[in-house]
N, C-alpha and C. Protein backbone atom coordinates (compact mmCIF):
# COMPACT_ATOMS: atom_id res chain seq x y z
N UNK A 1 -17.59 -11.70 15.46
CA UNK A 1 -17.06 -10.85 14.40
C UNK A 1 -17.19 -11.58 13.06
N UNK A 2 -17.70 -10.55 11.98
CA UNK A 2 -17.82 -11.47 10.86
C UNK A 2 -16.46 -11.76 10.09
N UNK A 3 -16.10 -12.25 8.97
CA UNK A 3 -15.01 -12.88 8.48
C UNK A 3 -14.51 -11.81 7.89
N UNK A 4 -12.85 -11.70 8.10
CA UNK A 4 -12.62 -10.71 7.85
C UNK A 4 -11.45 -11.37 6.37
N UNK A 5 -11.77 -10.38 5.36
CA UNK A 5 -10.86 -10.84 3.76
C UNK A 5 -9.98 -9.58 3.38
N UNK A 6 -8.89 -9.62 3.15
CA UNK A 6 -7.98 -8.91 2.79
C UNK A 6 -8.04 -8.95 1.57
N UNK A 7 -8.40 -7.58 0.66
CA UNK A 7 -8.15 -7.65 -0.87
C UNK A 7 -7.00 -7.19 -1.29
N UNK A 8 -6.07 -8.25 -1.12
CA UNK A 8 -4.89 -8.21 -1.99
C UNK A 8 -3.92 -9.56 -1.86
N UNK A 9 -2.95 -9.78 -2.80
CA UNK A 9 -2.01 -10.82 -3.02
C UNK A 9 -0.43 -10.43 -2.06
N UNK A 10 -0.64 -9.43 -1.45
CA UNK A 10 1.04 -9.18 -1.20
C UNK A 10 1.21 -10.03 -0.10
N UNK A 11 2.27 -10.60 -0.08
CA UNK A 11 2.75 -11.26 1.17
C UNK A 11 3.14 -10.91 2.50
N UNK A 12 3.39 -9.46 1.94
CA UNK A 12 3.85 -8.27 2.84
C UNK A 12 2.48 -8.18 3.69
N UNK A 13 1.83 -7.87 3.31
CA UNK A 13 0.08 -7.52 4.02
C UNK A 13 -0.17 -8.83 4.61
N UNK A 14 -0.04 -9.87 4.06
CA UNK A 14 -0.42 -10.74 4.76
C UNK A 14 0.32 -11.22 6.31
N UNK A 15 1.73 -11.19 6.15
CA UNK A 15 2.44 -11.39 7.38
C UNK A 15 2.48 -10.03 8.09
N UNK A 16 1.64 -8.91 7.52
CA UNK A 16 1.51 -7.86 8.65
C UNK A 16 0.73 -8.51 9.79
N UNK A 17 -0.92 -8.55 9.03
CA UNK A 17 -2.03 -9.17 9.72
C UNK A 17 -1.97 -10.34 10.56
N UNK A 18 -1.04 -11.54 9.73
CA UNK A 18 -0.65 -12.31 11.03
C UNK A 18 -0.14 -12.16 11.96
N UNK A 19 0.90 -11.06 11.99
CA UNK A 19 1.84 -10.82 12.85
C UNK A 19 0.88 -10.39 14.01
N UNK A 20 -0.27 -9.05 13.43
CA UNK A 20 -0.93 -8.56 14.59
C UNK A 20 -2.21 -9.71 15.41
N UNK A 21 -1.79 -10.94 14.79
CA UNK A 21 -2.99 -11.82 15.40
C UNK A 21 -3.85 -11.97 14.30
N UNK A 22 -4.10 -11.09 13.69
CA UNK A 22 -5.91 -11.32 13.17
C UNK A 22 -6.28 -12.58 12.22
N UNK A 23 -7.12 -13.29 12.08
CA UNK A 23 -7.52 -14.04 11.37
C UNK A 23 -8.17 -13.62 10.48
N UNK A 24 -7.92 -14.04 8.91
CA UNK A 24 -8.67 -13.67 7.72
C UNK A 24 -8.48 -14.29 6.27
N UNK A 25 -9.12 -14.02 5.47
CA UNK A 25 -8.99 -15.05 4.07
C UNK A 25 -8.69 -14.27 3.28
N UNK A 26 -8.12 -14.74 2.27
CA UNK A 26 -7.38 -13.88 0.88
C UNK A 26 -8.15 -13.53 -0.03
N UNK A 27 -8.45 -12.90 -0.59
CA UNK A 27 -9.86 -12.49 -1.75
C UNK A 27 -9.11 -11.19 -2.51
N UNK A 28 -8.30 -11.57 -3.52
CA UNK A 28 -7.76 -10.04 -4.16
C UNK A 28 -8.89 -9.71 -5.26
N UNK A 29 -8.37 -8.21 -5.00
CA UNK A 29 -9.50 -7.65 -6.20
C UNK A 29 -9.42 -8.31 -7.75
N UNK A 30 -9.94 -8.38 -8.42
CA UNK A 30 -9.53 -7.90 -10.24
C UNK A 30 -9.18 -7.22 -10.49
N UNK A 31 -8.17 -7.99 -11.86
CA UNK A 31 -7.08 -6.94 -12.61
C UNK A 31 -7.89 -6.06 -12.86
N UNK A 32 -7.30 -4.65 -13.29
CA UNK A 32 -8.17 -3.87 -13.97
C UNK A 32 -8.43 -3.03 -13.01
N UNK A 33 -8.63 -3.09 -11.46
CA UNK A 33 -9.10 -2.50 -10.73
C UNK A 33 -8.61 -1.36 -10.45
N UNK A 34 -7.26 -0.94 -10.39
CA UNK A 34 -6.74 0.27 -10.49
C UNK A 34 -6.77 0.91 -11.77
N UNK A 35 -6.74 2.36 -11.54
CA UNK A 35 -6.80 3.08 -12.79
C UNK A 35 -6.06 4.07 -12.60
N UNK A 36 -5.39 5.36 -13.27
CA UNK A 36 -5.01 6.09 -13.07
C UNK A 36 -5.28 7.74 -12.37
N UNK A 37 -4.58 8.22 -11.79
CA UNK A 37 -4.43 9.25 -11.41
C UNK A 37 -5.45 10.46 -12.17
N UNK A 38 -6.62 10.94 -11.52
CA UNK A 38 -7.33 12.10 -12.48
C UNK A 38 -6.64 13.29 -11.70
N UNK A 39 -7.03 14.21 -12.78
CA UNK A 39 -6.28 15.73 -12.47
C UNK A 39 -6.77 16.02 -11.23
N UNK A 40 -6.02 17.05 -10.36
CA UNK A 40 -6.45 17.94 -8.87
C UNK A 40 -6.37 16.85 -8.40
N UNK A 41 -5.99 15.32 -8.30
CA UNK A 41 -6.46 14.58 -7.33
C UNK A 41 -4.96 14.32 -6.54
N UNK A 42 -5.18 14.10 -5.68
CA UNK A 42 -4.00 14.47 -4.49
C UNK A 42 -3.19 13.15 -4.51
N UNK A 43 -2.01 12.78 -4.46
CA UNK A 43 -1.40 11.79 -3.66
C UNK A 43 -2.29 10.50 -2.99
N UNK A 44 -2.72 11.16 -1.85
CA UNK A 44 -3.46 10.45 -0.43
C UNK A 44 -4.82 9.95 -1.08
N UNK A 45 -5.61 11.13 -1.69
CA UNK A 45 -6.45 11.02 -2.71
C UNK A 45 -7.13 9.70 -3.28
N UNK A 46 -6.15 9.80 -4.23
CA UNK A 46 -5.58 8.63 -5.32
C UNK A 46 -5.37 7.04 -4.60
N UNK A 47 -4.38 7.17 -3.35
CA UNK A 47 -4.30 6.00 -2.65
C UNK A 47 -5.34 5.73 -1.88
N UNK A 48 -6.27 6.31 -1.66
CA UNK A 48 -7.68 5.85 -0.84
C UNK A 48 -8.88 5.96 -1.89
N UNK A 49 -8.68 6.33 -3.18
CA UNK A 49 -9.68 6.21 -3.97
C UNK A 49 -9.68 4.50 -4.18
N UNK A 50 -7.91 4.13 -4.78
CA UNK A 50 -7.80 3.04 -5.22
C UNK A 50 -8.07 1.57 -3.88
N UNK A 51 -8.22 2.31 -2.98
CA UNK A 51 -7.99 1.46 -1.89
C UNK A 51 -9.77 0.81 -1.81
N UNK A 52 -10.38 2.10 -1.79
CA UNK A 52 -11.97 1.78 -1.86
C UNK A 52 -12.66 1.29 -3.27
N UNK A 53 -12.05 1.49 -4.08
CA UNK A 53 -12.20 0.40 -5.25
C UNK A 53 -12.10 -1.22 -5.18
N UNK A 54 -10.63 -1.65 -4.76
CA UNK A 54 -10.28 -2.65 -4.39
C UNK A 54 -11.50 -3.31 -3.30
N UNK A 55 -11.89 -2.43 -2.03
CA UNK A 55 -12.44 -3.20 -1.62
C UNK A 55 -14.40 -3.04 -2.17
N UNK A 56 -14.75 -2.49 -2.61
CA UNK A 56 -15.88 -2.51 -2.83
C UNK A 56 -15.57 -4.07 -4.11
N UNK A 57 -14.94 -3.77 -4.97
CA UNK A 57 -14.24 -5.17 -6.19
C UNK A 57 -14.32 -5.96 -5.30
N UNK A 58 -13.98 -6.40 -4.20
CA UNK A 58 -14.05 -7.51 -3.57
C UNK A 58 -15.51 -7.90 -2.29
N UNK A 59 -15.72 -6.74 -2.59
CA UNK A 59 -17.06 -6.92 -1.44
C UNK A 59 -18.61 -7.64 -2.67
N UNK A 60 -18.15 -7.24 -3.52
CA UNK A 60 -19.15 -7.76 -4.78
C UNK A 60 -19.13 -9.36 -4.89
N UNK A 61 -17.78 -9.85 -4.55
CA UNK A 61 -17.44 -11.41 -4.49
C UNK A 61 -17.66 -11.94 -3.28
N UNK A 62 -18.77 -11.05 -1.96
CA UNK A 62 -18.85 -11.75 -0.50
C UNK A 62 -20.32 -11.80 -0.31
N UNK A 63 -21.11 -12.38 0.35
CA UNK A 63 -22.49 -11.67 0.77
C UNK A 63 -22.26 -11.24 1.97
N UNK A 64 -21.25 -11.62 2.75
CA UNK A 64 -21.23 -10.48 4.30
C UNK A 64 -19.95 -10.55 4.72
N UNK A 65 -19.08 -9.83 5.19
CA UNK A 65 -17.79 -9.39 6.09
C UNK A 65 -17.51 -8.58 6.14
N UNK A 66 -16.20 -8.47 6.34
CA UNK A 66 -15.12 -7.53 6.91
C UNK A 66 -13.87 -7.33 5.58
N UNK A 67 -14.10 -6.45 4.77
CA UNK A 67 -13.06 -6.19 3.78
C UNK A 67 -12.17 -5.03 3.60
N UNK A 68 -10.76 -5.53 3.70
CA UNK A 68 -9.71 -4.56 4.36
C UNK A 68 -9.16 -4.56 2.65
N UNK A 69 -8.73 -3.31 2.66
CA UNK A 69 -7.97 -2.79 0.77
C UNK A 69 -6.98 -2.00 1.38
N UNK A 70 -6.03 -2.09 0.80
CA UNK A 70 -4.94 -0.98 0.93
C UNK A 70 -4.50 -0.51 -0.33
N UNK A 71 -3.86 0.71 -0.74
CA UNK A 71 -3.15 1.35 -1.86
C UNK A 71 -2.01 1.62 -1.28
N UNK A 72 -0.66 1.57 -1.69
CA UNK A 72 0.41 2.33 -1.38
C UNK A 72 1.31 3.48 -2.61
N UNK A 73 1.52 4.60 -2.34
CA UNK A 73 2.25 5.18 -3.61
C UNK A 73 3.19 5.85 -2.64
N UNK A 74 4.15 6.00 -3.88
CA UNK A 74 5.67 6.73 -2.91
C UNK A 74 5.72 8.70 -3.83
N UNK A 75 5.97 9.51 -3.28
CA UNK A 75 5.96 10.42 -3.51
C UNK A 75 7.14 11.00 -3.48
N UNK A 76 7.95 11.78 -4.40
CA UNK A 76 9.15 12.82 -4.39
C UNK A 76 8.65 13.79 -5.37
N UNK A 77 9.50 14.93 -5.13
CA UNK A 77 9.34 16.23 -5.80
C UNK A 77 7.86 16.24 -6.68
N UNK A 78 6.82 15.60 -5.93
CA UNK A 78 5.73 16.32 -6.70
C UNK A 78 5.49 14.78 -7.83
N UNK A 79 6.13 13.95 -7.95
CA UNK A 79 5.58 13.44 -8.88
C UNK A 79 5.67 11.59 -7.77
N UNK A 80 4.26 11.45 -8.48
CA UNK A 80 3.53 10.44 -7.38
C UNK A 80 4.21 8.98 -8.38
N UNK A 81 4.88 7.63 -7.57
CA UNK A 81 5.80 6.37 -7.91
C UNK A 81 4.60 4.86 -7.73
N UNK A 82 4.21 4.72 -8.44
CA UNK A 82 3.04 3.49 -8.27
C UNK A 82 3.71 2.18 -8.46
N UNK A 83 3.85 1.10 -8.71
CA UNK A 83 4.71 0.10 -8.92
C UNK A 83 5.33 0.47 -10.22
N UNK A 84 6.76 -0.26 -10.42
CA UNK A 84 7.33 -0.04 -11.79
C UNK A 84 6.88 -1.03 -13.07
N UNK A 85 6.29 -0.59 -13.70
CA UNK A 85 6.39 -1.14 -15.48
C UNK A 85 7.62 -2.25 -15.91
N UNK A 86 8.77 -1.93 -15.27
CA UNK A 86 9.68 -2.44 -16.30
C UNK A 86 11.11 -2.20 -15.33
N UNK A 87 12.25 -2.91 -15.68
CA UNK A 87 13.71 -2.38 -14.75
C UNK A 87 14.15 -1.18 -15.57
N UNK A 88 13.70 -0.70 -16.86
CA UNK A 88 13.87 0.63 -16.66
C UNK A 88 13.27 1.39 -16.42
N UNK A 89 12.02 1.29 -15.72
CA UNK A 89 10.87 2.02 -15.08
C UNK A 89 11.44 2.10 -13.53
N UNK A 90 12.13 1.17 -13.13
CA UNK A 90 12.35 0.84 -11.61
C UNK A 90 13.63 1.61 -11.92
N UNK A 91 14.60 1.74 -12.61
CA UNK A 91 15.91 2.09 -12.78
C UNK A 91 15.41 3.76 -12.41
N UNK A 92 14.70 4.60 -13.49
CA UNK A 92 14.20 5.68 -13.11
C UNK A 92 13.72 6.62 -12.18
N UNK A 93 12.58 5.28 -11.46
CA UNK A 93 11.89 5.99 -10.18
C UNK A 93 13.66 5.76 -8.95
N UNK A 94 14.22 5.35 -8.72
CA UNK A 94 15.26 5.09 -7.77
C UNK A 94 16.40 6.15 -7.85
N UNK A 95 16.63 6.07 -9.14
CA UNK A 95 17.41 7.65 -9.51
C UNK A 95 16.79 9.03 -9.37
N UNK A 96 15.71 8.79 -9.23
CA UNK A 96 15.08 10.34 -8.73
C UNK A 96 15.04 10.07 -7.08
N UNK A 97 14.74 9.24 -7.01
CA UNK A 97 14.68 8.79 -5.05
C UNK A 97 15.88 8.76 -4.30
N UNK A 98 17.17 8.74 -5.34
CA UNK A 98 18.59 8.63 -4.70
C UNK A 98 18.81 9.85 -3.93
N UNK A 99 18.91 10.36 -2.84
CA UNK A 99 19.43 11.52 -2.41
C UNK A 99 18.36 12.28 -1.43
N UNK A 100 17.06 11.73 -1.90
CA UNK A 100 16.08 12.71 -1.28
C UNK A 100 15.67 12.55 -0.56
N UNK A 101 14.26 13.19 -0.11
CA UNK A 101 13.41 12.74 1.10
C UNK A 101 12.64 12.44 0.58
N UNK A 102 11.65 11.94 0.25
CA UNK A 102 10.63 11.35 -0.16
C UNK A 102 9.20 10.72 0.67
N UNK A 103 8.11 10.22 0.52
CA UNK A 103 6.87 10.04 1.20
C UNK A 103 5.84 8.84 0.92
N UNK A 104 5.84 8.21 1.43
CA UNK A 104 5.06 6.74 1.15
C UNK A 104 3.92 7.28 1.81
N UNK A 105 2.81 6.94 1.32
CA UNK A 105 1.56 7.76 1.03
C UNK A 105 0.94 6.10 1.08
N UNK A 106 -0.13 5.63 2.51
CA UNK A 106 -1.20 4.50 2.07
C UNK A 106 -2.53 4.74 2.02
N UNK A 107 -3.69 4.57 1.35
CA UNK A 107 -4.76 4.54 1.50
C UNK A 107 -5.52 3.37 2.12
N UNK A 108 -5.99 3.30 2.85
CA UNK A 108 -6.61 2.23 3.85
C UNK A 108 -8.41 2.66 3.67
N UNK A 109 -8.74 1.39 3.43
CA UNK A 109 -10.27 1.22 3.59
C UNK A 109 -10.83 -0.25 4.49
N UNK A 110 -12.11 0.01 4.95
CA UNK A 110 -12.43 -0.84 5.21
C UNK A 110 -14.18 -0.83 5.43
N UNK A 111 -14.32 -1.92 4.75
CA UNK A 111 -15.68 -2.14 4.06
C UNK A 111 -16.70 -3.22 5.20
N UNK A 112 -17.35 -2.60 5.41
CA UNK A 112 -18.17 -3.99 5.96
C UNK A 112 -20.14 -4.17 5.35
N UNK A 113 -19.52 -5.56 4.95
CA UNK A 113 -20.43 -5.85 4.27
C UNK A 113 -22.20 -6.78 4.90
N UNK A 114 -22.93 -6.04 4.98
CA UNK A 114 -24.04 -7.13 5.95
C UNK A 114 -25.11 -6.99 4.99
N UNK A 115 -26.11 -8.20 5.62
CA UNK A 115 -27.12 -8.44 4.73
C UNK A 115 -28.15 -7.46 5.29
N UNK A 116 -28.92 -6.82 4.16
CA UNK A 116 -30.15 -6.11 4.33
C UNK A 116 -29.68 -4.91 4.82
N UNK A 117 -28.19 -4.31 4.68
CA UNK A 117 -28.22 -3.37 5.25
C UNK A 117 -27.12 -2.48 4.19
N UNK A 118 -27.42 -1.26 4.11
CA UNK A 118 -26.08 -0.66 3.42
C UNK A 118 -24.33 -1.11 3.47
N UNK A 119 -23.87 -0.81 2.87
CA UNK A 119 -22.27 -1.16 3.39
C UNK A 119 -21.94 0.17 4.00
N UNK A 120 -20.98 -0.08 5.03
CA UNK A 120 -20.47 0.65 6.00
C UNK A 120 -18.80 0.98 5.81
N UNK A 121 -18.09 1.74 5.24
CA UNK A 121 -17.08 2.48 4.51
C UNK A 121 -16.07 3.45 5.67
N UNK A 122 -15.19 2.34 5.97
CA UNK A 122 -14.30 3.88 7.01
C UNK A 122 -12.71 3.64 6.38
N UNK A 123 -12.23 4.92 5.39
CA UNK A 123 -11.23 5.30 4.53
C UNK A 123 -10.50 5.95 5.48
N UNK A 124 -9.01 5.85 5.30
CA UNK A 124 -8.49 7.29 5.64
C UNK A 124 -6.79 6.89 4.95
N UNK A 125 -5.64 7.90 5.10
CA UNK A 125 -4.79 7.64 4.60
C UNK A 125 -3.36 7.89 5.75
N UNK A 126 -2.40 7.07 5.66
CA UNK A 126 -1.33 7.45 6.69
C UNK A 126 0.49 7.77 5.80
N UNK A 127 0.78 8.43 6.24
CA UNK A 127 1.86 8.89 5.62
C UNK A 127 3.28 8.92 6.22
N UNK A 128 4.60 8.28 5.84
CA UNK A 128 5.81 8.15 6.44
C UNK A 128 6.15 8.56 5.22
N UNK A 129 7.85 9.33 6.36
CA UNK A 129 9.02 10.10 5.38
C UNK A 129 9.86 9.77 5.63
N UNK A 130 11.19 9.26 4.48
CA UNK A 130 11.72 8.84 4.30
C UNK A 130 12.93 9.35 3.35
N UNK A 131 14.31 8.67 3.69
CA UNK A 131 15.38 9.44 2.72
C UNK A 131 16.09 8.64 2.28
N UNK A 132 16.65 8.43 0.79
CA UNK A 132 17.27 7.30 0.25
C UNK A 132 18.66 7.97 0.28
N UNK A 133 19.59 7.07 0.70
CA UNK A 133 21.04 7.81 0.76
C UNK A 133 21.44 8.11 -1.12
N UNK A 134 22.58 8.37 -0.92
CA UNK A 134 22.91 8.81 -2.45
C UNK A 134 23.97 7.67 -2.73
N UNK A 135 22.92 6.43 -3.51
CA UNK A 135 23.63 5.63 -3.83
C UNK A 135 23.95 5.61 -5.01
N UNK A 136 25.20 4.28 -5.72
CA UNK A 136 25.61 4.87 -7.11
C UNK A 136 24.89 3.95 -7.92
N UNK A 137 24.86 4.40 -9.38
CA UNK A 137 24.40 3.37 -10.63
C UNK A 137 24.88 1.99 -9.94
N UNK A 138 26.23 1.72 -9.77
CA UNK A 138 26.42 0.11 -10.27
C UNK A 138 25.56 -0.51 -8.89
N UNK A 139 25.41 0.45 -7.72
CA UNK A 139 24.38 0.19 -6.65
C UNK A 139 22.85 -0.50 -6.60
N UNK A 140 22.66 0.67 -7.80
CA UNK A 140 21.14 0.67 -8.18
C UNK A 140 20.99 -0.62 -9.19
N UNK A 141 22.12 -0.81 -10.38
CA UNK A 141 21.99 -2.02 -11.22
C UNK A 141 22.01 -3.23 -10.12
N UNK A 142 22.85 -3.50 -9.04
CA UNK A 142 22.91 -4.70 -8.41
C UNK A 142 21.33 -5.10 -7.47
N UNK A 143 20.87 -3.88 -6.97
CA UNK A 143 19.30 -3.80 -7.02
C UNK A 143 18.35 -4.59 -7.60
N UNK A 144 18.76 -3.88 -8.61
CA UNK A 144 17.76 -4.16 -9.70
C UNK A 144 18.26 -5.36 -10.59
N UNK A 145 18.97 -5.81 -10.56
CA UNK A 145 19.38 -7.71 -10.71
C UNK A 145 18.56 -8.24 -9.90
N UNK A 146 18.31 -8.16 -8.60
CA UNK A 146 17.82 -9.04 -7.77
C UNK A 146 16.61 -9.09 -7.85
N UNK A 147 16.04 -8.30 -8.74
CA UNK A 147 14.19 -8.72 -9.18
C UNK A 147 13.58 -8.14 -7.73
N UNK A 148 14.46 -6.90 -6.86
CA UNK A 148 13.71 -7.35 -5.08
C UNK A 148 12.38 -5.92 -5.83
N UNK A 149 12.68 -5.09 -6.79
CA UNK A 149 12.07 -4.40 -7.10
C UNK A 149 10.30 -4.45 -7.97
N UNK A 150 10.37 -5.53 -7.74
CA UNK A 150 9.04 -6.02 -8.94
C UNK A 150 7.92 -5.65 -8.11
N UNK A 151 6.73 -5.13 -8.57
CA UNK A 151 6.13 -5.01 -7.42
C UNK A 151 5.50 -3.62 -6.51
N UNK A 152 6.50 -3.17 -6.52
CA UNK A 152 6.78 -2.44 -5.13
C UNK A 152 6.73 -1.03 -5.47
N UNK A 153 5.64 0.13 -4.85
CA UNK A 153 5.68 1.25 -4.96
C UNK A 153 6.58 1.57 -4.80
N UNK A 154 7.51 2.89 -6.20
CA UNK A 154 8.85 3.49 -6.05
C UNK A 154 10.18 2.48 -6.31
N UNK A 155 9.98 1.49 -6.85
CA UNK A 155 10.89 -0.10 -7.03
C UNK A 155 11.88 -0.11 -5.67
N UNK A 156 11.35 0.00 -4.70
CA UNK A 156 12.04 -0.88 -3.38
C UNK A 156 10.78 -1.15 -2.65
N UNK A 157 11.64 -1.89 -1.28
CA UNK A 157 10.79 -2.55 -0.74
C UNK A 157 11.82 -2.51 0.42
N UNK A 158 11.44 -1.33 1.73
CA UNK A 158 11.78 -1.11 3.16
C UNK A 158 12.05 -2.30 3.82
N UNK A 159 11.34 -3.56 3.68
CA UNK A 159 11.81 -4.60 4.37
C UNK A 159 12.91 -5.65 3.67
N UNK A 160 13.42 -4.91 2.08
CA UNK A 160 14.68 -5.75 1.78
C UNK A 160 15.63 -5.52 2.55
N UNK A 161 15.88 -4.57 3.88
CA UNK A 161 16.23 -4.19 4.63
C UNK A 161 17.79 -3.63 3.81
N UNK A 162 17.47 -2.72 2.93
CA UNK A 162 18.34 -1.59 2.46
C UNK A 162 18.93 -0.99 3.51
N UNK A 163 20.41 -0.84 3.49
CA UNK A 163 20.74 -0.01 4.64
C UNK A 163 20.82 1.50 4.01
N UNK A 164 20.33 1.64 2.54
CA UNK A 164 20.38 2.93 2.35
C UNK A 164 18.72 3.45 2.28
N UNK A 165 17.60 3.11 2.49
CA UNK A 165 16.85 3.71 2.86
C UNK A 165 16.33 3.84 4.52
N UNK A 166 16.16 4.58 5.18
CA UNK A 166 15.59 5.04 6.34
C UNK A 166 14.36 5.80 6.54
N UNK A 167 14.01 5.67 7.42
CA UNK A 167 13.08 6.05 7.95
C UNK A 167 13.15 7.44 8.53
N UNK A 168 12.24 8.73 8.27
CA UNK A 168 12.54 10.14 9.03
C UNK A 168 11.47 9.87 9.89
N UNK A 169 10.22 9.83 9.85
CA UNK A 169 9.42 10.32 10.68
C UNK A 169 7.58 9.29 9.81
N UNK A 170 7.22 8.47 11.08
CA UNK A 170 5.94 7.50 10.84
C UNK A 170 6.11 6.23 10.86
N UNK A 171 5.41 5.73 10.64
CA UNK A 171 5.37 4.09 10.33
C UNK A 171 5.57 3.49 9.71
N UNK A 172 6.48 2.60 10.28
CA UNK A 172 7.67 1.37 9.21
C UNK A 172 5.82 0.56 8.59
N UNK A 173 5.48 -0.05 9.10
CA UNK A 173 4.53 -1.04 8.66
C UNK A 173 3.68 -0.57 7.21
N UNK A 174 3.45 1.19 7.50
CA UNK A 174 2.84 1.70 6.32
C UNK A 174 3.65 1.35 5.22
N UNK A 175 5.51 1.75 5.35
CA UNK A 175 6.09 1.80 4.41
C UNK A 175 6.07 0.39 3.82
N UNK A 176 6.07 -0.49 4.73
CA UNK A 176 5.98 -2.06 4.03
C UNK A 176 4.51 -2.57 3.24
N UNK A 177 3.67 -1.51 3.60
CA UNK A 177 2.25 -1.63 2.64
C UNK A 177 0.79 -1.99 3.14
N UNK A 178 1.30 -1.52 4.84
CA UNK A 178 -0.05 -1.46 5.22
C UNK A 178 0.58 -1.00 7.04
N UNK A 179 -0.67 -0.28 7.02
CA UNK A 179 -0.51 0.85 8.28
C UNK A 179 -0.86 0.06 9.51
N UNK A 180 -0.72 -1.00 9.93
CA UNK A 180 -1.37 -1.73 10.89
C UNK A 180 -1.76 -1.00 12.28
N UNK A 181 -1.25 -0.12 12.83
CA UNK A 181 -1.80 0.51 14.24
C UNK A 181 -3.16 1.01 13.91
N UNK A 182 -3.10 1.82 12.29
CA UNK A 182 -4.09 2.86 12.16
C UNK A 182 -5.07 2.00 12.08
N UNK A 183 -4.80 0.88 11.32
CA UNK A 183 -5.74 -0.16 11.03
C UNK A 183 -6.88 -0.95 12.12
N UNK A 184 -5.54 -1.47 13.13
CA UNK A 184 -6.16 -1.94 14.29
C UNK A 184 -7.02 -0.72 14.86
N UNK A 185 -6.88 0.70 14.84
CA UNK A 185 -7.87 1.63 15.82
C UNK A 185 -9.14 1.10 14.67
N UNK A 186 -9.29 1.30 13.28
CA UNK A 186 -10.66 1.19 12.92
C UNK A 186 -11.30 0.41 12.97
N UNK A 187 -10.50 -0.66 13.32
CA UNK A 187 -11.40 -2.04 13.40
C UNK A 187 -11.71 -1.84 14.66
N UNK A 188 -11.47 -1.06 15.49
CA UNK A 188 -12.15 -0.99 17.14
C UNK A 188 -13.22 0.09 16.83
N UNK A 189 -13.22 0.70 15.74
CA UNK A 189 -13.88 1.43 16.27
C UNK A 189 -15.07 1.40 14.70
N UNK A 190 -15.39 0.05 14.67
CA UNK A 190 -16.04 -0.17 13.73
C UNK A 190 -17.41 -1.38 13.98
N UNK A 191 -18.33 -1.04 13.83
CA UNK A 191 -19.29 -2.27 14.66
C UNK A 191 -20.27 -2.79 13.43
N UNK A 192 -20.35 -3.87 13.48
CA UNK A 192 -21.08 -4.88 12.59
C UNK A 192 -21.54 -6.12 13.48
């Protein structure tokens, strides 16, 4: 199997991949690499556009492997949560997330890169739902003191192990920022 590089910095992704065994090297994309949301473009869309960006950005820095990208965005009432700007960017997206159900939305790609031959591209996107209890301001300020929000599609992060967010229905691993089951089927079912 050729070498397999994860394009991204999260730590989260990385102790997914170890967890499931796999061996691989760190190679994040360049800044710059995400861009925004174009019109008609969907949620899932958007997170597997940005996902195949990332890894093609990083397949440009290999002459041959295995390059895994992920996107994550959180979704409520229609309006799509990308990491926060600022603690009053994070203060915002959490107060709309207080109470609801909401949808962590990942885009997963995976690139394989060989010599003399085209690159080989298998995208797809996985989706978990989720409900944030109805917690209060001085809740959300003590949150958001703890910096656990920096980062993080929708300013949390499922594995600060919030007892006010839960899980309705999919995969914890997606919500932490990468879909690992879905992941492991493509890499089986991917040949280089």
């Amino acid at each position: 199997m050729n070498t397999i590089y994860l394009a991204s910095q999260s730590p989260r992704r990385r102790e997914i991949l170890t967890a499931a065994g796999l061996r691989f090297n760190i190679l994040p994309p360049d800044e710059g690499v995400e861009d925004n949301r174009v019109d008609d473009e969907s949620p899932d869309q958007y997170a597997c556009r940005m996902a195949v960006q990332k890894a093609c950005n990083v397949a440009g820095k290999i002459e041959y492997g295995c390059v895994i990208a992920c996107d994550t965005v959180v979704c409520c009432e229609g309006e799509m949560l990308g990491k926060p700007v600022d603690k009053n960017d994070a203060r915002r997206m959490l107060k709309l997330l207080r109470g609801k159900t909401h949808q962590v939305i990942s885009g997963l790609c995976i690139l394989i890169k060989q010599t003399n031959k085209p690159d080989q591209q298998n995208i797809t996107s996985e989706q978990t739902e989720l409900v944030m209890q109805k917690i209060s301001d001085s809740e959300i300020e003590t949150y958001l003191d703890g910096n656990s929000w920096k980062g993080k599609a929708g300013a949390f992060g499922y594995q600060d192990n919030n007892s006010w967010v839960k899980i309705l229905e999919g995969n914890e691993s997606n919500v932490v920022g990468l879909p690992i089951e879905r992941l492991i089927l493509m890499l089986q079912q991917t040949t280089y």
